[in-house]
PDB file of N, CA and C in Angstrom:
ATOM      1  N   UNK A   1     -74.593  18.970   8.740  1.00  0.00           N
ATOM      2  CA  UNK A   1     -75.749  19.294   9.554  1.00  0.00           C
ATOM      3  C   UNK A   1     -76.340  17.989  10.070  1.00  0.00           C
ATOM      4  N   UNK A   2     -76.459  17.443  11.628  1.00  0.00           N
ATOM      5  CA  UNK A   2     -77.334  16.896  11.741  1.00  0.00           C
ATOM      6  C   UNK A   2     -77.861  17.288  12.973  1.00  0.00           C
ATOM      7  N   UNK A   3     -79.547  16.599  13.076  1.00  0.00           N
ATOM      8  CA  UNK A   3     -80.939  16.876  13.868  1.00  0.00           C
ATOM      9  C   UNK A   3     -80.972  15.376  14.590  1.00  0.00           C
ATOM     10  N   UNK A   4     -80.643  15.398  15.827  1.00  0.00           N
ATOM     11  CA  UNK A   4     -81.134  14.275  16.746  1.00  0.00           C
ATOM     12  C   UNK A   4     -82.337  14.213  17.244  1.00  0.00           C
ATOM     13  N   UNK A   5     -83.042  13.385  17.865  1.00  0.00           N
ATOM     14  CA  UNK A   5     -84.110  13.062  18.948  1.00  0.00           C
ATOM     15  C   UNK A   5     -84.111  12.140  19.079  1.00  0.00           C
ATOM     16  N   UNK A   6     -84.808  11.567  19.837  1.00  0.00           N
ATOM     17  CA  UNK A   6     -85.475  10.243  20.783  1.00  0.00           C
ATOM     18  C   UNK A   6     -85.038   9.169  19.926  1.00  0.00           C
ATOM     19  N   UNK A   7     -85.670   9.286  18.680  1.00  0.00           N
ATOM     20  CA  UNK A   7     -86.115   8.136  17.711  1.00  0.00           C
ATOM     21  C   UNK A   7     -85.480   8.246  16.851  1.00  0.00           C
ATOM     22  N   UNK A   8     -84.933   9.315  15.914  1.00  0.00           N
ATOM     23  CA  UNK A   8     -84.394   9.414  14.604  1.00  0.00           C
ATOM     24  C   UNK A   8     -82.876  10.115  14.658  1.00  0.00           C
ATOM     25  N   UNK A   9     -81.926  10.326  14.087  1.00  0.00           N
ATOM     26  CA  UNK A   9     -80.835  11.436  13.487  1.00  0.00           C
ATOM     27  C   UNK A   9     -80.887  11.334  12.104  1.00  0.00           C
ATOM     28  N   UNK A  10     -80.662  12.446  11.585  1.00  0.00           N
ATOM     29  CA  UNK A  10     -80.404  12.870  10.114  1.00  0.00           C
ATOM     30  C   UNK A  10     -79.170  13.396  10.104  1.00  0.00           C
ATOM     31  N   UNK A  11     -78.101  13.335   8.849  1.00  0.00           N
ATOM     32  CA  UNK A  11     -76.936  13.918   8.827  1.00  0.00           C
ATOM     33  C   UNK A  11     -76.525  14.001   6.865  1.00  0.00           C
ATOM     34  N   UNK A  12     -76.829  14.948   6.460  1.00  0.00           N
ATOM     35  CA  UNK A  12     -76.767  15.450   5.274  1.00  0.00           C
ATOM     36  C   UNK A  12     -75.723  15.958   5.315  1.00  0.00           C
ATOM     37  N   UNK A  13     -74.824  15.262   4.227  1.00  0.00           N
ATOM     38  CA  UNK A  13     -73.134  16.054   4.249  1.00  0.00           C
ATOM     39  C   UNK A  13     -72.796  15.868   2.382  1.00  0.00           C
ATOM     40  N   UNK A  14     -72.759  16.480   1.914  1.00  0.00           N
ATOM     41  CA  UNK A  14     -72.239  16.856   0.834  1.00  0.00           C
ATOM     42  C   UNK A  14     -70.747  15.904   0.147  1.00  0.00           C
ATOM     43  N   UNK A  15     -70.551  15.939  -1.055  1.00  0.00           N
ATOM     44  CA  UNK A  15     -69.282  15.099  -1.832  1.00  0.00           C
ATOM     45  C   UNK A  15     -68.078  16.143  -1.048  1.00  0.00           C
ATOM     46  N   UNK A  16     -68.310  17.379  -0.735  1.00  0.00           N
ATOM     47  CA  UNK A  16     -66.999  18.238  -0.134  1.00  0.00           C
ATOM     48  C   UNK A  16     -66.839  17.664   1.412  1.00  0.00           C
ATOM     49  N   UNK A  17     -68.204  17.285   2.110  1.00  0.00           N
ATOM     50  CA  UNK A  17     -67.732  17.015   3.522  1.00  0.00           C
ATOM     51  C   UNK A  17     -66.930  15.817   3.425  1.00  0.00           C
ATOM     52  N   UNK A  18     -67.922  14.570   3.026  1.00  0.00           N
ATOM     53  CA  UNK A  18     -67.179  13.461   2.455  1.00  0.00           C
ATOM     54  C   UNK A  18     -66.106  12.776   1.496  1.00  0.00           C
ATOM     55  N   UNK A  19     -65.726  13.989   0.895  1.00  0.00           N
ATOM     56  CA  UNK A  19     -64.360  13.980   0.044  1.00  0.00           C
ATOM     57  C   UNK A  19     -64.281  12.430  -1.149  1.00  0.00           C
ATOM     58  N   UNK A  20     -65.435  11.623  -0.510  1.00  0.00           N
ATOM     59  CA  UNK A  20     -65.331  10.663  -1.554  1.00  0.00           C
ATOM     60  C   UNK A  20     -64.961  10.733  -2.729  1.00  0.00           C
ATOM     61  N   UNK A  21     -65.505  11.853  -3.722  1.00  0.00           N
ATOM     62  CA  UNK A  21     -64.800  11.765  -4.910  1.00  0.00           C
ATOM     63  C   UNK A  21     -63.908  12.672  -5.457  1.00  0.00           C
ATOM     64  N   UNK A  22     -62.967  12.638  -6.431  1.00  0.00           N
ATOM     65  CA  UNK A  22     -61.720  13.630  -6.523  1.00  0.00           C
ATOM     66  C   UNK A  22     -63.043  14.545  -6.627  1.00  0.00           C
ATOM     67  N   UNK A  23     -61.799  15.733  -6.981  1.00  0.00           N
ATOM     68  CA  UNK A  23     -62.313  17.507  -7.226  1.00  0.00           C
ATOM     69  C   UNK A  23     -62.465  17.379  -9.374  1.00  0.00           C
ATOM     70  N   UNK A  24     -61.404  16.289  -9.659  1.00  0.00           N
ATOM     71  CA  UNK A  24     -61.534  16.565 -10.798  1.00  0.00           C
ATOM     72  C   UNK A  24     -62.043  15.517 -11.788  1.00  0.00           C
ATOM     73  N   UNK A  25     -62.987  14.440 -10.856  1.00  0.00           N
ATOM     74  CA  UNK A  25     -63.808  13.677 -11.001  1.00  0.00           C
ATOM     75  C   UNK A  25     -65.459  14.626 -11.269  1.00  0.00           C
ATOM     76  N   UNK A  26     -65.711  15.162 -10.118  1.00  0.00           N
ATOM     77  CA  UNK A  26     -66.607  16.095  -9.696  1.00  0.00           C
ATOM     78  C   UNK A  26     -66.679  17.009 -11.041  1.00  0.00           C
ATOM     79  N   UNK A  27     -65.837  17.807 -11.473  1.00  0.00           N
ATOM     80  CA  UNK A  27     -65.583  18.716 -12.388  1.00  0.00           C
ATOM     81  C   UNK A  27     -66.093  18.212 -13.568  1.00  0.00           C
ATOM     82  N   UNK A  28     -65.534  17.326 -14.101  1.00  0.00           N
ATOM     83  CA  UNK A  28     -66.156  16.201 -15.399  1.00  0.00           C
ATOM     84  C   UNK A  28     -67.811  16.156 -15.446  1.00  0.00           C
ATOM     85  N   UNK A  29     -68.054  15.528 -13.930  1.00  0.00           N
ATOM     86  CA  UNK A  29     -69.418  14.822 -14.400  1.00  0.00           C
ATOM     87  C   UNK A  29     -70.515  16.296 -13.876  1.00  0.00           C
ATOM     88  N   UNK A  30     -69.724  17.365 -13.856  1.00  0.00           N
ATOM     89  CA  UNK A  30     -70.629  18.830 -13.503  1.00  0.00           C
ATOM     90  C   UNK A  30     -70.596  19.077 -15.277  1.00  0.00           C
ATOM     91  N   UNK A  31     -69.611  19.165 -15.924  1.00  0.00           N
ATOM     92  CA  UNK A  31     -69.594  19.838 -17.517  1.00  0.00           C
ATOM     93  C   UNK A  31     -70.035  18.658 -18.219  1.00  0.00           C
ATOM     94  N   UNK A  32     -70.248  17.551 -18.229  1.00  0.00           N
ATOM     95  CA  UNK A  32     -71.507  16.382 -18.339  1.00  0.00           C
ATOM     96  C   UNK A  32     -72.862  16.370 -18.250  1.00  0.00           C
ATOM     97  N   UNK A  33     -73.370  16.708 -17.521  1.00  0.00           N
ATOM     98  CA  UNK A  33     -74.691  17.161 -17.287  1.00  0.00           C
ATOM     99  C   UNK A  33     -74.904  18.439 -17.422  1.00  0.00           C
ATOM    100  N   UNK A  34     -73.775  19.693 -17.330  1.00  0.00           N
ATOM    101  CA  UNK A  34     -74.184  20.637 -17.804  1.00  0.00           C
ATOM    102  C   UNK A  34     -74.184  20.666 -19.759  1.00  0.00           C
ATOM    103  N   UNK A  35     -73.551  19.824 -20.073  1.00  0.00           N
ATOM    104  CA  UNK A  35     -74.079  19.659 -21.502  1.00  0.00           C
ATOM    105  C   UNK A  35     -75.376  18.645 -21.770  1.00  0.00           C
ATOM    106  N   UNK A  36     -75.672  18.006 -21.082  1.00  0.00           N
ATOM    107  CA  UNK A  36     -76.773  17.275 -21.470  1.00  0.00           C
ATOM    108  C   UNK A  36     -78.001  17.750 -20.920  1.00  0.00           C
ATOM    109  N   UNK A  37     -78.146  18.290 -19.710  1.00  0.00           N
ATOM    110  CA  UNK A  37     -79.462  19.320 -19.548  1.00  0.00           C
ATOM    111  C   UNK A  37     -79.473  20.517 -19.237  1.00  0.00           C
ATOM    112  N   UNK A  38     -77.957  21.447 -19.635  1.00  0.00           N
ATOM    113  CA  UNK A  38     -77.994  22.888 -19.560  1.00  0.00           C
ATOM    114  C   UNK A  38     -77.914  23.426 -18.463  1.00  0.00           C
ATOM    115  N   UNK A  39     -77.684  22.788 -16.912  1.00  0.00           N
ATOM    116  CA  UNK A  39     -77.552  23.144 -16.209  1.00  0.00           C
ATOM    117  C   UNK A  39     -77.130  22.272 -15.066  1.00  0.00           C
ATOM    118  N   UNK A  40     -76.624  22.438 -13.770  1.00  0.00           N
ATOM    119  CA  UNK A  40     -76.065  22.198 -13.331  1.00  0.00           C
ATOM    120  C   UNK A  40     -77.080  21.563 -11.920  1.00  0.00           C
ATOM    121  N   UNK A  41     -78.154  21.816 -11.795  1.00  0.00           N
ATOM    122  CA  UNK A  41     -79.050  21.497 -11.310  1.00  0.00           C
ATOM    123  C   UNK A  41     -79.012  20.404 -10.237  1.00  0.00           C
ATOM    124  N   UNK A  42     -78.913  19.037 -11.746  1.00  0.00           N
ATOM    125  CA  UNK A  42     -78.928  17.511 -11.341  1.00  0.00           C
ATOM    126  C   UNK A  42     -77.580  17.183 -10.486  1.00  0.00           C
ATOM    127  N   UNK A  43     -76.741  17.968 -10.894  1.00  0.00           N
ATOM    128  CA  UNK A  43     -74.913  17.993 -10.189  1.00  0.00           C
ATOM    129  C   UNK A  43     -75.190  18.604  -8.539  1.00  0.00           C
ATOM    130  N   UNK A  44     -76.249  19.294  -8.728  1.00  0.00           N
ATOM    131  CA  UNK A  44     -75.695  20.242  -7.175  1.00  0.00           C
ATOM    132  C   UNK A  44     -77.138  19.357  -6.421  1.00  0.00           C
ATOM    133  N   UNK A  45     -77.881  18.816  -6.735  1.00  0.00           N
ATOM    134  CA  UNK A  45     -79.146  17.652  -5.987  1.00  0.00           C
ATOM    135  C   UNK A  45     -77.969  16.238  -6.107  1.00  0.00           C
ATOM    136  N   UNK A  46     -77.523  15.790  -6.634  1.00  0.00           N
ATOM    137  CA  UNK A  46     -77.096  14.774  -6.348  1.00  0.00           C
ATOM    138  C   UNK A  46     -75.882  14.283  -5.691  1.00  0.00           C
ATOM    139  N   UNK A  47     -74.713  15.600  -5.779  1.00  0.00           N
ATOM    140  CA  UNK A  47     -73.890  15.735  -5.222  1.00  0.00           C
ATOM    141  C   UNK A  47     -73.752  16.425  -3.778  1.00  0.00           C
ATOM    142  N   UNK A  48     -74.534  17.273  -3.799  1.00  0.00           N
ATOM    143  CA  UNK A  48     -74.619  18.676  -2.917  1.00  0.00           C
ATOM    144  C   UNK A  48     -75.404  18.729  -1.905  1.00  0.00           C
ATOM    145  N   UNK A  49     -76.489  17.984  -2.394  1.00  0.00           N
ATOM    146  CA  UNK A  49     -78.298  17.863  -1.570  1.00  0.00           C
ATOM    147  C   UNK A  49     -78.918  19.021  -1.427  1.00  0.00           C
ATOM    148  N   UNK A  50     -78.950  19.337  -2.560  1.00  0.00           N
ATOM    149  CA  UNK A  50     -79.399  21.072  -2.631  1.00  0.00           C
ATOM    150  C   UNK A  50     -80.756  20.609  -3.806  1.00  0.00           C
ATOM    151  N   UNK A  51     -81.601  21.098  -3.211  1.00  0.00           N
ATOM    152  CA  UNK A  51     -82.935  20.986  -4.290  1.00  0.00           C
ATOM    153  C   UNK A  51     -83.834  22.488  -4.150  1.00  0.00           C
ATOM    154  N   UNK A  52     -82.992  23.238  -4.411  1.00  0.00           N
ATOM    155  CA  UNK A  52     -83.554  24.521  -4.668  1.00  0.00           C
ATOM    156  C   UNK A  52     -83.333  25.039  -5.765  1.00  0.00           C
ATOM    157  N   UNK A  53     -82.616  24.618  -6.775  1.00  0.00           N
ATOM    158  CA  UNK A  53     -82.772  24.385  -8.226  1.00  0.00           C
ATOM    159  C   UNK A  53     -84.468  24.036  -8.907  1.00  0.00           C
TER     160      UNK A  53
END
C-alpha cells in the first residue's frame, strides 16, 4: 500500500512483500514470542505492521 502527495509517500509492505526473511526464519521467531508473551501479537506488529492486536 502506498499514499502519495505533494510533500510526503508512505509505503507499508510487510516481511511477505519484502521476502527479506526465510518463511522458516519467520516461523521460529513467531513460536518465540508466542512462548514468551502468549501470543503472537508482537510477531504480526513487527513483522506484518498490523497493530490491531
Amino acid at each position: 500500500m502506498a499514499r502519495e502527495n505533494n510533500q510526503r509517500m508512505v509505503s507499508i509492505q510487510t516481511v511477505e512483500d519484502t521476502k527479506a526473511i526465510p518463511k522458516d526464519v519467520l516461523e521460529s521467531e513467531r513460536q518465540e514470542i508466542i512462548q514468551k508473551n502468549g501470543s503472537d501479537a508482537i510477531f504480526q506488529q513487527e513483522y506484518y505492521c498490523s497493530f490491531d492486536a
